[in-house]
Structures are given as C-alpha cells and as structure tokens.
Protein backbone atom coordinates (compact mmCIF):
# COMPACT_ATOMS: atom_id res chain seq x y z
CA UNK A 1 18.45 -35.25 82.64
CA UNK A 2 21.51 -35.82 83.73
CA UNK A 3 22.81 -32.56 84.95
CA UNK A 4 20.02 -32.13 87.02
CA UNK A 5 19.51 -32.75 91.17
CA UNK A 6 18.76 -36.47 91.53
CA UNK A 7 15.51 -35.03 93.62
CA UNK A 8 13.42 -34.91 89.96
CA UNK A 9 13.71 -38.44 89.09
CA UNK A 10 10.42 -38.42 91.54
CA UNK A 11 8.97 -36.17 88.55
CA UNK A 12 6.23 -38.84 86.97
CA UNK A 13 5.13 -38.08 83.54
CA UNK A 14 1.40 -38.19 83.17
CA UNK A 15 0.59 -39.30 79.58
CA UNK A 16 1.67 -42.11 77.03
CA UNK A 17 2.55 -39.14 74.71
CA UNK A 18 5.20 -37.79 77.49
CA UNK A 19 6.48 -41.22 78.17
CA UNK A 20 7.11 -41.80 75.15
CA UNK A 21 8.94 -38.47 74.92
CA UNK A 22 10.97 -39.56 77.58
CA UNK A 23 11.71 -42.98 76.08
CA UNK A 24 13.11 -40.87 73.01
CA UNK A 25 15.33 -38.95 74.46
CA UNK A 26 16.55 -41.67 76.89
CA UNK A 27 17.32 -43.42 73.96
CA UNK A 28 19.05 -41.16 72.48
CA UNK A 29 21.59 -40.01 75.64
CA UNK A 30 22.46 -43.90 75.27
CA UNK A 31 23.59 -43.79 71.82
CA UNK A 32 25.33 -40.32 72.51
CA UNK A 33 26.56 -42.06 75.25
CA UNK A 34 27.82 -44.72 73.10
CA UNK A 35 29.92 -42.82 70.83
CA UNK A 36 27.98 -43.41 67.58
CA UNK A 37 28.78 -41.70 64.60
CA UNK A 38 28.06 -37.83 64.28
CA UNK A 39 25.59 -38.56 60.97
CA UNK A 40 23.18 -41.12 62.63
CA UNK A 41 23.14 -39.28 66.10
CA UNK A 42 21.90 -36.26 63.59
CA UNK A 43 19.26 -38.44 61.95
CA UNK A 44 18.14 -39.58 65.81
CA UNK A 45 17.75 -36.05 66.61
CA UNK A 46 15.98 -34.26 64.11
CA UNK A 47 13.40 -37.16 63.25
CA UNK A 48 13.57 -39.59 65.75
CA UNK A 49 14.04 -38.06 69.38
CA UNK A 50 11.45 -35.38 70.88
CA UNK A 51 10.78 -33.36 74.26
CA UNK A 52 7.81 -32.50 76.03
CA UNK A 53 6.88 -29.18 76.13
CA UNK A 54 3.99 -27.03 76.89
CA UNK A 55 1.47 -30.58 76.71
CA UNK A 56 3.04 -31.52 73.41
CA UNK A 57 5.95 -33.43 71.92
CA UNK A 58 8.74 -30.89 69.93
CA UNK A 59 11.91 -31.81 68.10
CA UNK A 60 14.42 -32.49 70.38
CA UNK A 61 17.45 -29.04 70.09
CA UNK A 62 20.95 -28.84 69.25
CA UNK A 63 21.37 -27.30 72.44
CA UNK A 64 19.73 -30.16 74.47
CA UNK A 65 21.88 -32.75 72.51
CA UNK A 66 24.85 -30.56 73.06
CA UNK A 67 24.53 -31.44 76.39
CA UNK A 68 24.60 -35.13 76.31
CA UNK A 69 27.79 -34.61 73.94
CA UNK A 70 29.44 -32.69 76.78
CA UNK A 71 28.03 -35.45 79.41
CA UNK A 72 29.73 -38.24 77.85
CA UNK A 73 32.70 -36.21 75.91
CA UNK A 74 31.47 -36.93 72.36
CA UNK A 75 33.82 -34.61 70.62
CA UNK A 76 33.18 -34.86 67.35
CA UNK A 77 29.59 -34.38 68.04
CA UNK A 78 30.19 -31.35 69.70
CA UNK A 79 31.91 -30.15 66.77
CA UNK A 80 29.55 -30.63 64.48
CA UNK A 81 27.12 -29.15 66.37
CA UNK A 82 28.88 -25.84 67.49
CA UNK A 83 29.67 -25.45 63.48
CA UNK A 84 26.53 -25.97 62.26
CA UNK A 85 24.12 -24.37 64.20
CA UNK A 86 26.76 -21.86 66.14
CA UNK A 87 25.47 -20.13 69.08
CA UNK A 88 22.09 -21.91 68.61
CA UNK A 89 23.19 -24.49 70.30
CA UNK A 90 24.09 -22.74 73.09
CA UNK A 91 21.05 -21.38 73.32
CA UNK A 92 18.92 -21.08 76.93
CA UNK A 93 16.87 -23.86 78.01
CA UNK A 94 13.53 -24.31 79.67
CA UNK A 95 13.24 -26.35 82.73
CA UNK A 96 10.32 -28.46 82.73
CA UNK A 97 9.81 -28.36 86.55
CA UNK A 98 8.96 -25.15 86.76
CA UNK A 99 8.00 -21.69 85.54
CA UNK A 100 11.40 -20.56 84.22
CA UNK A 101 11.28 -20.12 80.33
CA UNK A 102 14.80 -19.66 78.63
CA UNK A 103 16.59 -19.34 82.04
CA UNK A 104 19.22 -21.41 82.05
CA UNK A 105 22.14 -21.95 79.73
CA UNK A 106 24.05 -24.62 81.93
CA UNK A 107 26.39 -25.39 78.97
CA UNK A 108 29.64 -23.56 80.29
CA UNK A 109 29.31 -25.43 83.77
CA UNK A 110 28.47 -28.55 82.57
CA UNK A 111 31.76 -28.45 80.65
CA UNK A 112 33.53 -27.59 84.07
CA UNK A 113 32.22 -30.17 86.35
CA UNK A 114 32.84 -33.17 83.62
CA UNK A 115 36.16 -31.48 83.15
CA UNK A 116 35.49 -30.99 79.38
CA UNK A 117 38.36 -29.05 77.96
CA UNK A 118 38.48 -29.94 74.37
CA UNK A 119 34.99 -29.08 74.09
CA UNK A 120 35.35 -26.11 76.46
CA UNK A 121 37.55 -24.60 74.27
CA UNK A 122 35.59 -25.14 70.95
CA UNK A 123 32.50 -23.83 72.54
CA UNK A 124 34.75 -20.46 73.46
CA UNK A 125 35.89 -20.35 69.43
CA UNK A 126 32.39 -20.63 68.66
CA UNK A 127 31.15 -17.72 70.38
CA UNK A 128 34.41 -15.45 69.45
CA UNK A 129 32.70 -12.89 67.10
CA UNK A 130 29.77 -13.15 69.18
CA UNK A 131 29.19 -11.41 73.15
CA UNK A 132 30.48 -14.03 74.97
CA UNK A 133 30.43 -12.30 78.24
CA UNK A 134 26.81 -12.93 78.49
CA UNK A 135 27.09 -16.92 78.76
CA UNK A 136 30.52 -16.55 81.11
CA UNK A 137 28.73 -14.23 83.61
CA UNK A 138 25.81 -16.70 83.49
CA UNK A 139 24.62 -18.27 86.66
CA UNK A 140 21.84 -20.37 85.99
CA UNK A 141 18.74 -18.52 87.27
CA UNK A 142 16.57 -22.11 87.97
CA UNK A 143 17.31 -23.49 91.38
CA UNK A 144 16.44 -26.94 89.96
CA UNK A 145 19.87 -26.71 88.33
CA UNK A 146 22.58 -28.73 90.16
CA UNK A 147 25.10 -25.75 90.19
CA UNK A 148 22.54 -22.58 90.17
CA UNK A 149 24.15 -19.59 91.64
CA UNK A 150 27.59 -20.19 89.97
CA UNK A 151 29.44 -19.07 86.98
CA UNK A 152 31.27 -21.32 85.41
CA UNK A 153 34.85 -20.00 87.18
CA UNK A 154 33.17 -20.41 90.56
CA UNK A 155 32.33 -24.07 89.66
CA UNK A 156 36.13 -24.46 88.07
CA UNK A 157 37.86 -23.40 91.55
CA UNK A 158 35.18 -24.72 93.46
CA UNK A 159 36.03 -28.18 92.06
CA UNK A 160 39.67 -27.25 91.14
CA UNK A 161 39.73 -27.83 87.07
CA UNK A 162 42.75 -25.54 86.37
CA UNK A 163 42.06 -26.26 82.49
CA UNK A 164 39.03 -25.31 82.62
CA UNK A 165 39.68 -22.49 84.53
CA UNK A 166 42.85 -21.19 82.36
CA UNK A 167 40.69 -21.22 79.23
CA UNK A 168 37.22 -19.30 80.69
CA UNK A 169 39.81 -16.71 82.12
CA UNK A 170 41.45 -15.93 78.49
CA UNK A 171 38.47 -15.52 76.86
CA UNK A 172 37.25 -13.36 78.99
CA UNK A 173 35.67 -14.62 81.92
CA UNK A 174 35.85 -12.52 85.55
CA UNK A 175 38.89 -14.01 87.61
CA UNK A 176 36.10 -14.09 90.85
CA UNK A 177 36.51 -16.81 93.75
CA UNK A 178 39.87 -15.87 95.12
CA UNK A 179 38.28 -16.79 98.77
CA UNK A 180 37.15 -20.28 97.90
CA UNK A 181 40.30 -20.97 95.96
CA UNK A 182 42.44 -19.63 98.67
CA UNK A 183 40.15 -22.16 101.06
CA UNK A 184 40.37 -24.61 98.41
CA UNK A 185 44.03 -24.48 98.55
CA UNK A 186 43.83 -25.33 102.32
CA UNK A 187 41.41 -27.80 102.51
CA UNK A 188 42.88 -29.81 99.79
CA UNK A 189 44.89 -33.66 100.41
CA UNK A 190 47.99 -33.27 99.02
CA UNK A 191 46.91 -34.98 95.83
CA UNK A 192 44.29 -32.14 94.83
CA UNK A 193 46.85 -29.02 96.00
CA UNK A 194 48.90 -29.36 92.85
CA UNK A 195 45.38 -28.69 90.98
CA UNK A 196 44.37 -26.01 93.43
CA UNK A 197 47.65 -24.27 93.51
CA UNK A 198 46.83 -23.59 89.78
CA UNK A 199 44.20 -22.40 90.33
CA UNK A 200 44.49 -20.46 92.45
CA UNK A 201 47.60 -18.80 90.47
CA UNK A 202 46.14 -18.65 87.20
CA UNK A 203 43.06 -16.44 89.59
CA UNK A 204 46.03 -14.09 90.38
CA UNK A 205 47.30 -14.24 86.91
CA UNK A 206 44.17 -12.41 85.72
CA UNK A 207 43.05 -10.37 88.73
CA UNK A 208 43.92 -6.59 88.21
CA UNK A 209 43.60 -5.58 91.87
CA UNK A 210 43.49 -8.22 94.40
CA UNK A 211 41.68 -7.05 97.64
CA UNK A 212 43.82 -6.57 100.36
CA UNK A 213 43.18 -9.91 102.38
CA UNK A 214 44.88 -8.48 106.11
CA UNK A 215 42.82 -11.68 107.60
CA UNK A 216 45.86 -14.03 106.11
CA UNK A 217 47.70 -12.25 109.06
CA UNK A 218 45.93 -13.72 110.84
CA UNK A 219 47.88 -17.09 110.15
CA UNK A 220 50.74 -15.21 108.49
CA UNK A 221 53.03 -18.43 108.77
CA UNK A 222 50.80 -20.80 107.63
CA UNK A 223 49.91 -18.74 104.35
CA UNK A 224 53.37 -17.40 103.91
CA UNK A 225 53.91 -21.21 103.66
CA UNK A 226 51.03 -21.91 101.26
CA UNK A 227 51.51 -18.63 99.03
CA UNK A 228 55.39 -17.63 99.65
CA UNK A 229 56.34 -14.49 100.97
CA UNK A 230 55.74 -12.31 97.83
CA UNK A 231 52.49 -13.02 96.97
CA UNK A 232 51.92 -13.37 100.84
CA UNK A 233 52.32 -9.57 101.27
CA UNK A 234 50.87 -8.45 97.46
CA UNK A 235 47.62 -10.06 98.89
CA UNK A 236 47.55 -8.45 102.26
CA UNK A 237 48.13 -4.86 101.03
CA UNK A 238 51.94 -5.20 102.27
CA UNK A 239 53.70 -5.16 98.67
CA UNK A 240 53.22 -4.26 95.14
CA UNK A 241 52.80 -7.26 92.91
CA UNK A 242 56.20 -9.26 92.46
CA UNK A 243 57.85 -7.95 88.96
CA UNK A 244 57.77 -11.51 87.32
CA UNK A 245 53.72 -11.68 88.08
CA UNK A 246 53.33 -8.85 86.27
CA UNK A 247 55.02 -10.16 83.20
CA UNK A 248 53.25 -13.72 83.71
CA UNK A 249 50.02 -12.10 83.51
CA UNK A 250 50.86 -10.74 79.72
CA UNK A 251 52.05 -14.33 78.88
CA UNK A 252 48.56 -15.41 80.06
CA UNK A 253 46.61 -12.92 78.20
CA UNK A 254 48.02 -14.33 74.68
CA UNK A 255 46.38 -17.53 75.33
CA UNK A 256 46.39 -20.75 77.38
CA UNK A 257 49.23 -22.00 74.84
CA UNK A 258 51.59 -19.91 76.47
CA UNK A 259 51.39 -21.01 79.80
CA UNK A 260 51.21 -24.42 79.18
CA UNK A 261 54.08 -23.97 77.25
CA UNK A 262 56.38 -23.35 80.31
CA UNK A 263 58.45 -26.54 82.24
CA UNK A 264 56.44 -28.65 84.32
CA UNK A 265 57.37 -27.25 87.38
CA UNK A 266 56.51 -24.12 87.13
CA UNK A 267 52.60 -25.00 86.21
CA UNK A 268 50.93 -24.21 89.05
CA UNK A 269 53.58 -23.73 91.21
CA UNK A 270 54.36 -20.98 93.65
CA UNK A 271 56.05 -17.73 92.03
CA UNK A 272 59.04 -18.37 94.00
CA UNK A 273 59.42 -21.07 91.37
CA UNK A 274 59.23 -18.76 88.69
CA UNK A 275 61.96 -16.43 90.31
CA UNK A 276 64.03 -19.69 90.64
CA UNK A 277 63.71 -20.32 86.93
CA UNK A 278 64.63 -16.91 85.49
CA UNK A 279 67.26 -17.27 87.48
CA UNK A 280 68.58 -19.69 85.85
CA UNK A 281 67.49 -18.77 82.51
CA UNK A 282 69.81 -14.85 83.74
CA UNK A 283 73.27 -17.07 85.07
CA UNK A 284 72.99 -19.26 81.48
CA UNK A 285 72.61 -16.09 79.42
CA UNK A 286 76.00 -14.53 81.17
C-alpha cells in the first residue's frame, strides 16, 4: 500500500487466492485514484474488492478505503465514508508483515504528509462527540509504517504543513515539537520559512509553558533575528509571554477560522508584526 516503506514491495504473495486479493484492491486504489463517483467506488468495495487476511480473502474496510481517499484527495469519498460508518472508519489496522494486530491507525498522518486539510478537518468533526485524544496522541506502534514513532503534529512540523498543524492543535492535539520546528525554522530555503514560521507560531500559540530554551543564547543574535526579541527572551526564561500572545492564543482556541481570518501578513509572521498591526488598528481608533 501506498503509505507504506517502499522496502515491502519485495513482499511476494504465495497463492492465486492472495494475488488475486491483491489484484482487487489494486484495482480499486486506481479507480479511487481516478475520482469515480462515491456510489460505484461503494459497490467496488463491499462486493467487488477484498484483502488477505489470516490465509483467507475478507471484504475490503471503510477504513482501508479511507485511506486511498486521503492518498489521492477524493473528498467526497471521504465524506461519505466518515458519515456513514463514523469512527469505523477510522478504525486500527493490521499490518500484514508482521505480528501487530489493530496497531496502527495511520489515518491522522497520512492526512499530514499528503497535506490533506479538507479531509483533515472532516475527519476531526467526525470524531467530535467521540475521545479524540486517543487517535491524536497516536504514533503508529508498527515499524513497517513509513512515519512510526510520530504523532501526527510531529509529522506536520516535521514537514512544515501549518494547516494541518493549526487544525490538529484546535481540536485538541499536544502542541509537542517546538525543537524540530525551531530547527525547522533554520534549516529551511527561504521558500519553506514562511511555512515554518507558522508553524512554529501557531506551536507557541497553543503551548501553555514553553521550556526555558537558555541554549538559543547560545546564538542570541541569530535567533533574536529568527524569533524577534520578545519571543526571543519568553523562550529563554528572560520574559513573561508578550501581552498580544496571550490574547492570540484565545483567538486560536475558538477555531482555525479565526486566525485565518487575520491580514495576510500577519499569518505566520513574527509577533513583532502583530504589535505593528494593533498599532495601527490603536492610532485609527484615536
């Protein structure tokens, strides 16, 4: 499958039965893949396509095809799916290479690393009378999964998807990875910094406590560059948190809608830019 390591393609099936399996399924990522209409992807599914399991063919599951919907950004497919069979379709998965049963639910950073927002977001509505903190905290326990180890906000700093990010953090998610997104915000060319700067912000939007970093001393001038000098001394235990963070981070907790909602330059800027803004905002109002 396609979210997978590219080391099991070397995986051989060893019957007609499983090949055929196989052949099923392929055929069905194609037509997902193609964009086919939600009812005859349906009727593929629950009579046409199966998986191998346990030395016998099953139906294939709405969380499996789920999958290939996020893959190739079939939205209406995902729709239909997350209303009809709700969190059943984000349901755990086996993997087939090895002893893990109902281990893995790599839904949440699958819709990360293809940058899947609009299904992102319906599979968060989905689950909101439901304990979603179970699938955000979840890490994928099977090392055969491409991104084991990592929630699904780790994957969304790792590979800087601020929209991604923004959304997991409203609904709940733990703001974790302020290292790698600080590092991120380094290492990036100047075309991925505007992405990392956001998140790295919207991280700082949601943390309650930052730890106190004192090893950005150690390049003071370089990060007060980067991070300006507020947040510069809120993260290395110099300052309290600047006044307008504070109120940014109850804008943020109403929903994504209402930081999205600001101007364009203040999305993922630095909070100087926000200080330059009310500013404004103060002189018009006088």
């Amino acid at each position: 499958m396609p979210w997978l390591l590219s080391s099991q393609v070397e995986h051989l099936s060893s019957s007609p039965s499983q090949r055929q399996c196989e052949r099923t399924s392929f055929s069905f990522y194609c037509a997902v893949r193609e964009q086919l209409p939600v009812w005859l992807l349906e009727d593929m599914r629950s009579m046409e396509v199966f998986s191998w399991e346990d030395g016998r063919p099953r139906t294939f599951l709405p969380s499996e095809a789920l999958l290939y919907a996020l893959v190739h950004d079939h939205q209406s497919y995902a729709r239909f799916l997350l209303s009809e069979y709700l969190v059943s379709s984000l349901r755990p998965l086996r993997c087939s290479f090895c002893c893990c049963h109902g281990s893995t639910a790599p839904h949440f950073t699958v819709a990360v690393r293809y940058n899947r927002v609009s299904i992102l977001g319906m599979m968060l509505e989905a689950l909101k009378d439901c304990p979603v903190q179970d699938f955000l905290d979840n890490r994928g326990g099977c090392s055969h999964a491409a991104d084991a180890g990592k929630t699904a906000v780790q994957l969304a700093v790792e590979l800087s998807r601020p929209d991604c990010l923004l959304l997991l953090l409203v609904h709940g998610a733990p703001p974790s990875g302020l290292d790698a997104a600080l590092q991120r915000l380094v290492s990036s060319d100047i075309t991925d910094r505007r992405s990392a700067q956001r998140c790295l912000d919207f991280l700082l939007l949601f943390l309650p406590e930052p730890p106190a970093m004192c090893c950005l001393q150690d390049e003071s001038h370089r990060w007060q560059s980067l991070l300006g000098n507020d947040v510069f001394s809120w993260l290395c235990g110099l300052a309290p948190p600047p006044l307008l963070l504070q109120a940014l981070r109850c804008l943020a907790r109403c929903g994504p809608d209402q930081i999205t909602a600001l101007p364009d330059f203040l999305h993922g800027g630095r909070f100087e830019n926000v200080n330059i803004y009310m500013h404004h905002v103060s002189l018009r109002e006088v």
